[in-house]
PDB file of N, CA and C in Angstrom:
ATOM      1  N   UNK A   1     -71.591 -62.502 172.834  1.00  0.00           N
ATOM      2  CA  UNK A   1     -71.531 -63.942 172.839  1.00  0.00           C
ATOM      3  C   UNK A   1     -70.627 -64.391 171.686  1.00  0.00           C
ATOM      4  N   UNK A   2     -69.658 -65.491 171.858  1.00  0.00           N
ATOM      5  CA  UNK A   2     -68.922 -66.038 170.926  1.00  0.00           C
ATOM      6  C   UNK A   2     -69.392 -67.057 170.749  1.00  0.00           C
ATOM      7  N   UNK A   3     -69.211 -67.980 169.376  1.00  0.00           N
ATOM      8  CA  UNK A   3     -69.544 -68.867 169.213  1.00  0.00           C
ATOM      9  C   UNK A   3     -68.105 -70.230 168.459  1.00  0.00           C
ATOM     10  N   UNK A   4     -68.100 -70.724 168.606  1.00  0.00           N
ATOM     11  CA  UNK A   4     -67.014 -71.745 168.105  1.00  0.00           C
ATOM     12  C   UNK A   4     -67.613 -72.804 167.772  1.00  0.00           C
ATOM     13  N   UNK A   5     -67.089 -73.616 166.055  1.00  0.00           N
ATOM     14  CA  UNK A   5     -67.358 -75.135 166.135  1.00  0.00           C
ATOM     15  C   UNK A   5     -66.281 -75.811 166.507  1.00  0.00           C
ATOM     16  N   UNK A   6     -66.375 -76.853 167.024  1.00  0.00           N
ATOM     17  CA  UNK A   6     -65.311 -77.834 167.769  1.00  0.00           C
ATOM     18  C   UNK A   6     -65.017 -79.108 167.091  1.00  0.00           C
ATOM     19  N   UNK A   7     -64.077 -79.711 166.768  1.00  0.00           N
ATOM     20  CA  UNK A   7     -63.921 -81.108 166.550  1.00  0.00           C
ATOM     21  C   UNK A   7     -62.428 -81.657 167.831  1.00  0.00           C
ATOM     22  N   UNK A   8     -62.926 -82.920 167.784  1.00  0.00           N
ATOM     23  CA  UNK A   8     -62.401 -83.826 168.770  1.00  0.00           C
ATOM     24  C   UNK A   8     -61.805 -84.914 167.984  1.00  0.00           C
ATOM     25  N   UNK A   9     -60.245 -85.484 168.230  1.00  0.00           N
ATOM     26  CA  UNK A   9     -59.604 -86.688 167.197  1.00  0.00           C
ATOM     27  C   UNK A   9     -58.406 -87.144 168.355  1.00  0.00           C
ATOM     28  N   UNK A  10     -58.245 -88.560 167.737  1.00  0.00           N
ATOM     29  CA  UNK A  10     -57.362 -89.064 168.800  1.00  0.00           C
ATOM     30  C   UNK A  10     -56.637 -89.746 168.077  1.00  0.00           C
ATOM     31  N   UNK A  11     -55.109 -90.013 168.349  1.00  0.00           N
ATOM     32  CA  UNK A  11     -54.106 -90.985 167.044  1.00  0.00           C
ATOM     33  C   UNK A  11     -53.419 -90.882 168.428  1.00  0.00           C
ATOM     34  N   UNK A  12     -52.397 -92.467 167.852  1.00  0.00           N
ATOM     35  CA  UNK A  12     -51.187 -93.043 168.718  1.00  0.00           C
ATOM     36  C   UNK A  12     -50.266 -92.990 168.118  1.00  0.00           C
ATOM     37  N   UNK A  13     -49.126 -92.609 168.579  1.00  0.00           N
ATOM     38  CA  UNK A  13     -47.728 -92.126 168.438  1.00  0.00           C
ATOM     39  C   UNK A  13     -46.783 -92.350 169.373  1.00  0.00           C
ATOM     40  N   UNK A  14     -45.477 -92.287 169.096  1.00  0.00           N
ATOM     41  CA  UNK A  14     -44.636 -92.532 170.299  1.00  0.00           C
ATOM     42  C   UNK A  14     -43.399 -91.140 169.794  1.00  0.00           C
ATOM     43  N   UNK A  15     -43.178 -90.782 171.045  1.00  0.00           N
ATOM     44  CA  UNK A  15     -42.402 -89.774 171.194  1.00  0.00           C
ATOM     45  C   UNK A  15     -41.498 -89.797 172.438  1.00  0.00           C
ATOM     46  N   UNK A  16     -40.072 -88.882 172.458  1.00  0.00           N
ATOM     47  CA  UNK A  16     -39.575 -88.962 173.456  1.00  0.00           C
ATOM     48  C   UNK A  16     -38.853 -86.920 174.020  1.00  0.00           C
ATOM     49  N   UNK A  17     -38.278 -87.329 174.837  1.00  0.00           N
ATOM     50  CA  UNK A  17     -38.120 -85.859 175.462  1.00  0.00           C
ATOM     51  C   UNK A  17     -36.398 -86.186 175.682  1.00  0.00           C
ATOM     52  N   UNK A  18     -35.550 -86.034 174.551  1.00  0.00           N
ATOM     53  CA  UNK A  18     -34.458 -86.230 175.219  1.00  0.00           C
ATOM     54  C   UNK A  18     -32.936 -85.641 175.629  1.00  0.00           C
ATOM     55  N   UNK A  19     -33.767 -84.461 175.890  1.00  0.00           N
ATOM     56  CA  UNK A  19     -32.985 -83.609 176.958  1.00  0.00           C
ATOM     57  C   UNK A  19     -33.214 -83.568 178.815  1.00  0.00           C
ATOM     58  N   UNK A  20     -34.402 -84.193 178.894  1.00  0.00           N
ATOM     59  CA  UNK A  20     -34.767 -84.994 180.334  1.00  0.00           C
ATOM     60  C   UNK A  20     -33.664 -84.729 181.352  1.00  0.00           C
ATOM     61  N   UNK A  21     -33.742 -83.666 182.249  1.00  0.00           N
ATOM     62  CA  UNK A  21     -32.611 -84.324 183.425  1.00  0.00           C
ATOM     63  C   UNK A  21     -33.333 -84.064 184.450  1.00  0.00           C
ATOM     64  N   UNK A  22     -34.648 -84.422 184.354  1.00  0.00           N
ATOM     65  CA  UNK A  22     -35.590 -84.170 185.608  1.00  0.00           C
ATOM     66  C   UNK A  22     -35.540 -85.804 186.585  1.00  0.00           C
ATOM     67  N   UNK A  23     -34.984 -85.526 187.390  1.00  0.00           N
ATOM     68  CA  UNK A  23     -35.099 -86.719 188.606  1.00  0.00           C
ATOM     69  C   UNK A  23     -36.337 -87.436 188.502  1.00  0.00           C
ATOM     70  N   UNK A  24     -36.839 -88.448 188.581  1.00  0.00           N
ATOM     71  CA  UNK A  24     -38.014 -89.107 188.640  1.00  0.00           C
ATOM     72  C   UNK A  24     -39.113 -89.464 187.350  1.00  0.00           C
ATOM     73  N   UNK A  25     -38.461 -88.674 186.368  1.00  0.00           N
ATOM     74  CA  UNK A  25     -38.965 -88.728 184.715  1.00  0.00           C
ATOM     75  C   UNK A  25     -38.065 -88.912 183.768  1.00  0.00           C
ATOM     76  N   UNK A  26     -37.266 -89.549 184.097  1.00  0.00           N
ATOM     77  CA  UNK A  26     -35.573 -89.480 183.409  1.00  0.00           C
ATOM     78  C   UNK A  26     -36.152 -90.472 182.539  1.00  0.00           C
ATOM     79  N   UNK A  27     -37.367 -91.516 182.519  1.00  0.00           N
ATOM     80  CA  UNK A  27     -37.796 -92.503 181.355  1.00  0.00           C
ATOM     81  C   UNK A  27     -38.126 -91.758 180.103  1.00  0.00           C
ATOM     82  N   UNK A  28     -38.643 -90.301 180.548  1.00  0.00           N
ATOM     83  CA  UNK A  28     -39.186 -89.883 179.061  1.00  0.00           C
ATOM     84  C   UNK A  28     -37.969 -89.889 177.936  1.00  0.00           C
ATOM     85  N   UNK A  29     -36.832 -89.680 178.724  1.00  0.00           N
ATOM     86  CA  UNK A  29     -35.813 -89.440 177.457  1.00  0.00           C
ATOM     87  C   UNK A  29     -36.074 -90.760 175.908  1.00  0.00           C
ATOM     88  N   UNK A  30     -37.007 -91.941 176.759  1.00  0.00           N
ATOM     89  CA  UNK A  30     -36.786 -92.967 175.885  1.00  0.00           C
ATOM     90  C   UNK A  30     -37.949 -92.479 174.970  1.00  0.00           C
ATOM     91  N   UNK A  31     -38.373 -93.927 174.079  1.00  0.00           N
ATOM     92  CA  UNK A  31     -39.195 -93.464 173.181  1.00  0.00           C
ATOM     93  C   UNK A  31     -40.659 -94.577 174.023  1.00  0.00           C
ATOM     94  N   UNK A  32     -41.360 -93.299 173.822  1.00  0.00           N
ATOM     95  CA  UNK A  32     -42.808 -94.239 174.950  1.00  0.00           C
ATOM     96  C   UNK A  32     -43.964 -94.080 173.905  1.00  0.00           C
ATOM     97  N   UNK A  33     -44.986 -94.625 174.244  1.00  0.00           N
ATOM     98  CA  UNK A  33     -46.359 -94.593 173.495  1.00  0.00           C
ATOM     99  C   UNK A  33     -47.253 -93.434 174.270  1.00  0.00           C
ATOM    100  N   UNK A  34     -48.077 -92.506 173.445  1.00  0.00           N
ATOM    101  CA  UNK A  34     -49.518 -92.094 174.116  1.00  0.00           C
ATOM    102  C   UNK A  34     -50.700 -92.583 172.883  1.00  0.00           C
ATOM    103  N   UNK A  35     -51.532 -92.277 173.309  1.00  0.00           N
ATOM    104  CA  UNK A  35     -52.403 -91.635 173.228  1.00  0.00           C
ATOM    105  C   UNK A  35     -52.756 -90.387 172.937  1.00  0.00           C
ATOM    106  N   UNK A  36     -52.925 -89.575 171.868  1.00  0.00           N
ATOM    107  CA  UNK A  36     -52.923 -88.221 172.178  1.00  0.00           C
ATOM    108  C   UNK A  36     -54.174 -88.119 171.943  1.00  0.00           C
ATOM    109  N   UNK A  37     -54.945 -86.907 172.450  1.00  0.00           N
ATOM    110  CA  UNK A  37     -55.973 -86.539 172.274  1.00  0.00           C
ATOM    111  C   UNK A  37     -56.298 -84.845 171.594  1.00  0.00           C
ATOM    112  N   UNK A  38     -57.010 -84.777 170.968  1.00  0.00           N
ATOM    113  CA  UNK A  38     -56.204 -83.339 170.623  1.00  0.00           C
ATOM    114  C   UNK A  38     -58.200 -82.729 170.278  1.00  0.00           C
ATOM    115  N   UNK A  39     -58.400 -81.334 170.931  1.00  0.00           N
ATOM    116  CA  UNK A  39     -59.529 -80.499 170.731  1.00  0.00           C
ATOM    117  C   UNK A  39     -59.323 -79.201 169.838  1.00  0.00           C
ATOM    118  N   UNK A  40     -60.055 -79.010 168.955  1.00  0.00           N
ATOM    119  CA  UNK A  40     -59.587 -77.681 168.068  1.00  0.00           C
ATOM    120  C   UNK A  40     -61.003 -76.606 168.032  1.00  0.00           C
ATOM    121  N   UNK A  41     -61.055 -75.673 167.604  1.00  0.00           N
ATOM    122  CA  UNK A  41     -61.927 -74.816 167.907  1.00  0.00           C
ATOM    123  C   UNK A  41     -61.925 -73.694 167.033  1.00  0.00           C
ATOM    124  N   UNK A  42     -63.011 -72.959 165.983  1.00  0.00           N
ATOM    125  CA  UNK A  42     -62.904 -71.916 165.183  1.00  0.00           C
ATOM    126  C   UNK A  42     -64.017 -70.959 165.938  1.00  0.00           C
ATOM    127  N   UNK A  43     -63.649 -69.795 165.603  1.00  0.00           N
ATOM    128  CA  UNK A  43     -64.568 -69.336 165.659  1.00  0.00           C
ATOM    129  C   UNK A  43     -65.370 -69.059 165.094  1.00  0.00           C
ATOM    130  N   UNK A  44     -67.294 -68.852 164.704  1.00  0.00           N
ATOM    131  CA  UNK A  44     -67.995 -68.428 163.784  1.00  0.00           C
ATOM    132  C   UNK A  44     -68.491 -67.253 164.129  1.00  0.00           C
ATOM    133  N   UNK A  45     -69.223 -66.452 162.991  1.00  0.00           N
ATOM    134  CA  UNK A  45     -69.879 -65.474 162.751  1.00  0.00           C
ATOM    135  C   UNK A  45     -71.190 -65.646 163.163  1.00  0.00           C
ATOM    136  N   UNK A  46     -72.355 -66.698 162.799  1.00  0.00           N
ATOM    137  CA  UNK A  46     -73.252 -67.255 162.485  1.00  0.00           C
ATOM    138  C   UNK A  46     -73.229 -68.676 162.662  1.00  0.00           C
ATOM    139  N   UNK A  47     -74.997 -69.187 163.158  1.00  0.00           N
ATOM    140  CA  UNK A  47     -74.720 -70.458 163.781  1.00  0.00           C
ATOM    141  C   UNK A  47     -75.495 -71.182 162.625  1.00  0.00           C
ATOM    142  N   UNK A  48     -75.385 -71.374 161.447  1.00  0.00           N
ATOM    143  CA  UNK A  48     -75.438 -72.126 160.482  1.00  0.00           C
ATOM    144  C   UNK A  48     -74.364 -72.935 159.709  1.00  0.00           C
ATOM    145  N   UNK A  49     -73.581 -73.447 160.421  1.00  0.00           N
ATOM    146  CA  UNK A  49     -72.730 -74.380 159.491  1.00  0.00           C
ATOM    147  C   UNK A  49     -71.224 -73.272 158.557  1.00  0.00           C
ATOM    148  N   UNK A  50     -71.235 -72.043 159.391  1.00  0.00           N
ATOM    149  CA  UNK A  50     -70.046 -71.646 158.611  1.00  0.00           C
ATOM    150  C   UNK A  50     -69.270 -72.451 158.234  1.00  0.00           C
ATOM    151  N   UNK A  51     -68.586 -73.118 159.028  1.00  0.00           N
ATOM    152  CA  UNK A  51     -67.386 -74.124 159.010  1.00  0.00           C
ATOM    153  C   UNK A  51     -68.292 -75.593 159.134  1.00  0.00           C
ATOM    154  N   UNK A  52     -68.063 -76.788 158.019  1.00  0.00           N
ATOM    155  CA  UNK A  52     -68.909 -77.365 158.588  1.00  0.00           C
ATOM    156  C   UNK A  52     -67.792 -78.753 159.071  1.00  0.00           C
ATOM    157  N   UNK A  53     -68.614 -78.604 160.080  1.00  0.00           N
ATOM    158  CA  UNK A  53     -67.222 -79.595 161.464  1.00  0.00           C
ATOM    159  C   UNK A  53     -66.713 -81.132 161.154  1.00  0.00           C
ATOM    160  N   UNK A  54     -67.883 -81.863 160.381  1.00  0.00           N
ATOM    161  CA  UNK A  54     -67.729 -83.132 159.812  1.00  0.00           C
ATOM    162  C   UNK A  54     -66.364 -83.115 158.941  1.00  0.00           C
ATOM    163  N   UNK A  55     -66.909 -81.965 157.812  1.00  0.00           N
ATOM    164  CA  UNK A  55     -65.233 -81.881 156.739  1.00  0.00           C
ATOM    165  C   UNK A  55     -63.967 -81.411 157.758  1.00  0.00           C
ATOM    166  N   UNK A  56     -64.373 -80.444 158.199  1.00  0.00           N
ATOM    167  CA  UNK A  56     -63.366 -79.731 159.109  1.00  0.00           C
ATOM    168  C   UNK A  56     -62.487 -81.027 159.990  1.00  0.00           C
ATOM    169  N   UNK A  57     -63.130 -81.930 160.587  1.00  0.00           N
ATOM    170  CA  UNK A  57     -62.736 -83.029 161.188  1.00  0.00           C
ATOM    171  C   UNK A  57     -61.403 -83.824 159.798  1.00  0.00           C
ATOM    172  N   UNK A  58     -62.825 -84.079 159.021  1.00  0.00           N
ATOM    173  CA  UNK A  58     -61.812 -85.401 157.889  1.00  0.00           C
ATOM    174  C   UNK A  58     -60.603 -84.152 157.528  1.00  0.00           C
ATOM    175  N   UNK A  59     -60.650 -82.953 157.471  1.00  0.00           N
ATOM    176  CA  UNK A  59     -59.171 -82.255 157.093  1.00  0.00           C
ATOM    177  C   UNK A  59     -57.628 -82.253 158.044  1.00  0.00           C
ATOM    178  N   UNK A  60     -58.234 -82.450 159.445  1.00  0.00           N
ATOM    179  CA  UNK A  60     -57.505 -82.599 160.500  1.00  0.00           C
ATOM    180  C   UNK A  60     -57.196 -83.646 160.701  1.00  0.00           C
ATOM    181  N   UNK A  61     -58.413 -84.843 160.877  1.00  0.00           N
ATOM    182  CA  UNK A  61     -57.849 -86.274 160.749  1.00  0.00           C
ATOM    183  C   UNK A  61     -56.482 -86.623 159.619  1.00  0.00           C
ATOM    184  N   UNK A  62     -57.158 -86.251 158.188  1.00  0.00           N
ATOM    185  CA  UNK A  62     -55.773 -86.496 157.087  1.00  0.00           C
ATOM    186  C   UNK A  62     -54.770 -86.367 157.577  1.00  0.00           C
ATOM    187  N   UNK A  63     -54.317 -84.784 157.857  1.00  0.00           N
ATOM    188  CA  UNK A  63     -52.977 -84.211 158.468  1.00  0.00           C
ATOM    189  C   UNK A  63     -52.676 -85.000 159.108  1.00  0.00           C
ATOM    190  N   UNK A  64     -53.288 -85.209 160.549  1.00  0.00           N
ATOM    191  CA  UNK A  64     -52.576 -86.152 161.405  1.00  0.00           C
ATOM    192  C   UNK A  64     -52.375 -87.244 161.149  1.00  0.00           C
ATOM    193  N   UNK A  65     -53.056 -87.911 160.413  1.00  0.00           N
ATOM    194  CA  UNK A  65     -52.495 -88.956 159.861  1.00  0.00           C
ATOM    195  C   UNK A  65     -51.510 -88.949 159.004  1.00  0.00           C
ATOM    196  N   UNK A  66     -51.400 -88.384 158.120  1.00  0.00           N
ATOM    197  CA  UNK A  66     -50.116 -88.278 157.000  1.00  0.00           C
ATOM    198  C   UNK A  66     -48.633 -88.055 158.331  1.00  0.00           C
ATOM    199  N   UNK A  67     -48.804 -86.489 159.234  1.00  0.00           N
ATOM    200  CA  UNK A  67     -47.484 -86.636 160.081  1.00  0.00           C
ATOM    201  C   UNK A  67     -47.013 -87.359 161.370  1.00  0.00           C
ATOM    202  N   UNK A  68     -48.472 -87.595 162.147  1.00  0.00           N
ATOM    203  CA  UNK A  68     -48.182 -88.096 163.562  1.00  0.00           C
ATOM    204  C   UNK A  68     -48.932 -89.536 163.799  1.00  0.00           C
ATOM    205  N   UNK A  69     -49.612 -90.307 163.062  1.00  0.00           N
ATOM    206  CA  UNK A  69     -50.069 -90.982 163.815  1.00  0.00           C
ATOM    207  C   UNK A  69     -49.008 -92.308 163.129  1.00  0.00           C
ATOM    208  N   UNK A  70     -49.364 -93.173 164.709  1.00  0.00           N
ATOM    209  CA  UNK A  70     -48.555 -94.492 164.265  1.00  0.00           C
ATOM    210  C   UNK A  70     -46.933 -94.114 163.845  1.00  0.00           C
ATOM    211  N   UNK A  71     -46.433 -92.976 164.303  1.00  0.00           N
ATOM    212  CA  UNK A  71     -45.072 -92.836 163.790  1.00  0.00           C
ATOM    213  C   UNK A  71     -44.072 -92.303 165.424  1.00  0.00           C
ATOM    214  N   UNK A  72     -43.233 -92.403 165.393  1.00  0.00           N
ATOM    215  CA  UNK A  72     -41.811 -92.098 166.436  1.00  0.00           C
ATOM    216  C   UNK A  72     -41.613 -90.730 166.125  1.00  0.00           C
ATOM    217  N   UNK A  73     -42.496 -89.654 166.824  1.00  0.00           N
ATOM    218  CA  UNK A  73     -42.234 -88.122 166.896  1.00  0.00           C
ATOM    219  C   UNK A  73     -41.221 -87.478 167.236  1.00  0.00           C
ATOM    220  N   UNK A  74     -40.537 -88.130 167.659  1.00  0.00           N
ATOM    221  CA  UNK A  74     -38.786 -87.828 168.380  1.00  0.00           C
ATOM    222  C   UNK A  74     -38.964 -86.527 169.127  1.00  0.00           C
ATOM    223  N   UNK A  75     -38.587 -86.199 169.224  1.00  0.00           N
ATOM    224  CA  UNK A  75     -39.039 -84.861 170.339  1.00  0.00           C
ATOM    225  C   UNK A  75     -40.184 -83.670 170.569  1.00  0.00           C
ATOM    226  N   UNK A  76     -41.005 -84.406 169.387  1.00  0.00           N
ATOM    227  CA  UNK A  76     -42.032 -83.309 169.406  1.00  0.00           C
ATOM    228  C   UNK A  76     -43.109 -83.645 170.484  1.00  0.00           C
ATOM    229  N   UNK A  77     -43.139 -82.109 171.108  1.00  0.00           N
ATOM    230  CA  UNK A  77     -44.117 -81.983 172.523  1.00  0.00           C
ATOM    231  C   UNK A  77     -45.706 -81.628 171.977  1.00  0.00           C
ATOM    232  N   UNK A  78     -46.301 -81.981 173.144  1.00  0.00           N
ATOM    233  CA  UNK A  78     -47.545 -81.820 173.155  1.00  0.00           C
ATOM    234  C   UNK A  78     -47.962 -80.251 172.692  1.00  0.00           C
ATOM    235  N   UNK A  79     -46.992 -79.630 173.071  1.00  0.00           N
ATOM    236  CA  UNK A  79     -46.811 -77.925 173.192  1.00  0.00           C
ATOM    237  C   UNK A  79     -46.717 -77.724 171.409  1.00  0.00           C
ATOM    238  N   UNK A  80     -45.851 -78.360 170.624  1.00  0.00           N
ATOM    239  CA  UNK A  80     -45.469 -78.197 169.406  1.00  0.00           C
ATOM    240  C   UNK A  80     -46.322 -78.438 168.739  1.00  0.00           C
ATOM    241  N   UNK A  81     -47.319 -79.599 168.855  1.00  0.00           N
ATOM    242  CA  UNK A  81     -48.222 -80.614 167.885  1.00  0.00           C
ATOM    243  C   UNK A  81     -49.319 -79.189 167.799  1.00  0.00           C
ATOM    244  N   UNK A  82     -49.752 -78.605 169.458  1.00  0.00           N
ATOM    245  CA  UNK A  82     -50.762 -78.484 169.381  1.00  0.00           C
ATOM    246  C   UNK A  82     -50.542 -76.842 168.556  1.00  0.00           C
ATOM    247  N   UNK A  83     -49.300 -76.064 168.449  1.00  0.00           N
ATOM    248  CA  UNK A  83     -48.929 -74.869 167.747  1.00  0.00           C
ATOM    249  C   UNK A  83     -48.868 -75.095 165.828  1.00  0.00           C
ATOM    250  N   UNK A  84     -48.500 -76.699 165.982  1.00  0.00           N
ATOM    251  CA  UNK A  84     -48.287 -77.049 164.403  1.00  0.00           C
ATOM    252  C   UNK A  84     -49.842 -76.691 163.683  1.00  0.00           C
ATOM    253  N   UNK A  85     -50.999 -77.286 164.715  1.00  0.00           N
ATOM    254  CA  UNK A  85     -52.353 -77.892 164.429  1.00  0.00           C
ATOM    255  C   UNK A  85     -53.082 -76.503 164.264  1.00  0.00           C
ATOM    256  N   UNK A  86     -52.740 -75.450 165.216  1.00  0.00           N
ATOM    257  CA  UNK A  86     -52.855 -74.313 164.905  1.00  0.00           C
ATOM    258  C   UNK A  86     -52.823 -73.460 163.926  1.00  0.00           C
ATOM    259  N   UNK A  87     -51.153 -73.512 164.001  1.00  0.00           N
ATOM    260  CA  UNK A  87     -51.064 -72.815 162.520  1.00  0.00           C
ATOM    261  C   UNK A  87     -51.562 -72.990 161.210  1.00  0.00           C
ATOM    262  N   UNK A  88     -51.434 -74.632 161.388  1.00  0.00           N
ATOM    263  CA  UNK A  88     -52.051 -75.265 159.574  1.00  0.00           C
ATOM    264  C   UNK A  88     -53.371 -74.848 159.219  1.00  0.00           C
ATOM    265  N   UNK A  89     -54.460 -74.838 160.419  1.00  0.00           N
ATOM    266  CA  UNK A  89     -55.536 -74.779 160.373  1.00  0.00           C
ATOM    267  C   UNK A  89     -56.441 -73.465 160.481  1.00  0.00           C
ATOM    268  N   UNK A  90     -55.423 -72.616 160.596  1.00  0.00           N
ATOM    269  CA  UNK A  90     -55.803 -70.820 161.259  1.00  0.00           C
ATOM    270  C   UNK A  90     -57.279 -71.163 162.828  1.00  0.00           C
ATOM    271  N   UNK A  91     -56.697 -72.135 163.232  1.00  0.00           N
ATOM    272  CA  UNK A  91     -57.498 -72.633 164.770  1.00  0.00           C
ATOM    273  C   UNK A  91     -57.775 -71.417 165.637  1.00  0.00           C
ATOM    274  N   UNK A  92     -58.747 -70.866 166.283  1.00  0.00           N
ATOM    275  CA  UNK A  92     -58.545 -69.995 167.872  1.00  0.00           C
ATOM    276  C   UNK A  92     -57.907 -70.902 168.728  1.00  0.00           C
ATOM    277  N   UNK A  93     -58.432 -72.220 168.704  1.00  0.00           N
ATOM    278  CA  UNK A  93     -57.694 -73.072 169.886  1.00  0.00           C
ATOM    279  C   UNK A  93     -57.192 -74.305 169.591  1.00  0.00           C
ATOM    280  N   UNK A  94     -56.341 -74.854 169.675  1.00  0.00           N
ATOM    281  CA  UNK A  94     -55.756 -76.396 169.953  1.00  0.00           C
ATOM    282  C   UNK A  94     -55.226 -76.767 171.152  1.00  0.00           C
ATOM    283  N   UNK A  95     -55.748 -77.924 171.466  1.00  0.00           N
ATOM    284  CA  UNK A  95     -55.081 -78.511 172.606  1.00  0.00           C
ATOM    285  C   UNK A  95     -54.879 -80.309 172.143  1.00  0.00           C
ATOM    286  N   UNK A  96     -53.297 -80.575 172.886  1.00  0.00           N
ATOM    287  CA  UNK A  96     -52.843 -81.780 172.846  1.00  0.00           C
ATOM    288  C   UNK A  96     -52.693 -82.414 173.900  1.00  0.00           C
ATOM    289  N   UNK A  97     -53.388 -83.935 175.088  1.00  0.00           N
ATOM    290  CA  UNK A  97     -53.506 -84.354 175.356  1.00  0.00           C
ATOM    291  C   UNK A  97     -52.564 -85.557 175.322  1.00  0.00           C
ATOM    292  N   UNK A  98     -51.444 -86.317 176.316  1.00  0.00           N
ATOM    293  CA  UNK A  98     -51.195 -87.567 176.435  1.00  0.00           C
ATOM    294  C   UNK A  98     -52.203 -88.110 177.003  1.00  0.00           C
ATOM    295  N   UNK A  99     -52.572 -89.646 176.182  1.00  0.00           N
ATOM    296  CA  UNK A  99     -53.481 -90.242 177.641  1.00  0.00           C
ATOM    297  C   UNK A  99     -54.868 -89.677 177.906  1.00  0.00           C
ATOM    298  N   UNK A 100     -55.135 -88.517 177.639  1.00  0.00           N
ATOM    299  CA  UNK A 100     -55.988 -87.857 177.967  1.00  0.00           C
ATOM    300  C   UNK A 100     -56.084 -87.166 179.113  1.00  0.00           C
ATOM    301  N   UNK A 101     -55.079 -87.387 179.987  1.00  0.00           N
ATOM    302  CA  UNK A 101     -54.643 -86.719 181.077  1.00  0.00           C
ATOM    303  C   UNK A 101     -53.677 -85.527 181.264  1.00  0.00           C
ATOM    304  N   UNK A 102     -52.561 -85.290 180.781  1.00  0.00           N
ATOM    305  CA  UNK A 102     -51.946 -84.444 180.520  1.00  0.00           C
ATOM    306  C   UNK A 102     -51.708 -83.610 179.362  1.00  0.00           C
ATOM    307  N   UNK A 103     -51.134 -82.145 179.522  1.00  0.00           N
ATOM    308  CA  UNK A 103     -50.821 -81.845 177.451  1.00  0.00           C
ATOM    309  C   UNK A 103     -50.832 -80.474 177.451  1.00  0.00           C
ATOM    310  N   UNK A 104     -51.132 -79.831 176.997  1.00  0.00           N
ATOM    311  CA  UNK A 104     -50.531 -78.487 176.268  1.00  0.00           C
ATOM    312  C   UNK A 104     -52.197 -77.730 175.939  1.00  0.00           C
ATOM    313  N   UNK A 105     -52.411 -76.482 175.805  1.00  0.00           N
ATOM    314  CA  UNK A 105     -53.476 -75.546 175.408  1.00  0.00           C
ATOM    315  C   UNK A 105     -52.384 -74.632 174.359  1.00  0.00           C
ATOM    316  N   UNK A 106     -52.873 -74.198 173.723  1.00  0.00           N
ATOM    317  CA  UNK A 106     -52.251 -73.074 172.818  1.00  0.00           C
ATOM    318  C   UNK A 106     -53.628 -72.342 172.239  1.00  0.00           C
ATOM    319  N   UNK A 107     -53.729 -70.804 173.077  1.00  0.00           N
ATOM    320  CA  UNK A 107     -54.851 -69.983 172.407  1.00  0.00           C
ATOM    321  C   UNK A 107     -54.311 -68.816 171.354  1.00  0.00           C
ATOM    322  N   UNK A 108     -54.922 -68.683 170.390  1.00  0.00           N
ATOM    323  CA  UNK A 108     -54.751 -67.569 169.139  1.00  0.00           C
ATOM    324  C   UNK A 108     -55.006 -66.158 169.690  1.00  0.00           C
TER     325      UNK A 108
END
């Protein structure tokens, strides 16, 4: 059995894709708004508070706030955010969400 603690955070940003030559999405090249939604995941040893998820949260919230939220990401993908969030954090999992509908998984 594995065990993981989880935190859940959401910030608005606007980003664009602008190498776009996909027929029917040719808007992303501009600069649009989401929503992102983003899930992270450690793994523990023990189900006592190894990691405890409240701080773990306010450490992830900061970050994202200091680089992505409320700011013009210019080409950074859902795919990138959620490898950045990874790395900073030594994560098993991140995932980035537009909208809450679409987005990126990246597993360790």
């Amino acid at each position: 059995m594995k065990t993981f603690v989880v935190i859940k955070t959401t910030f608005a940003a606007t980003h664009n894709w602008p190498d776009c030559d996909i027929e029917g999405v040719l808007y992303l090249k501009h600069e649009h708004r989401h929503l992102f939604y983003v899930t992270m995941k450690w793994a523990v040893n023990h189900a006592d508070r190894e990691i405890e998820f409240i701080q773990q949260k306010m450490k992830v919230d900061n970050f994202i706030k200091t680089l992505y939220t409320d700011k013009f990401l210019k080409g950074k993908s859902c795919e990138m955010m959620a490898k950045e969030l990874l790395l900073s954090f030594e994560a098993n999992y991140v995932s980035v969400f537009e909208d809450n509908e679409n987005g990126a998984e990246v597993h360790k």
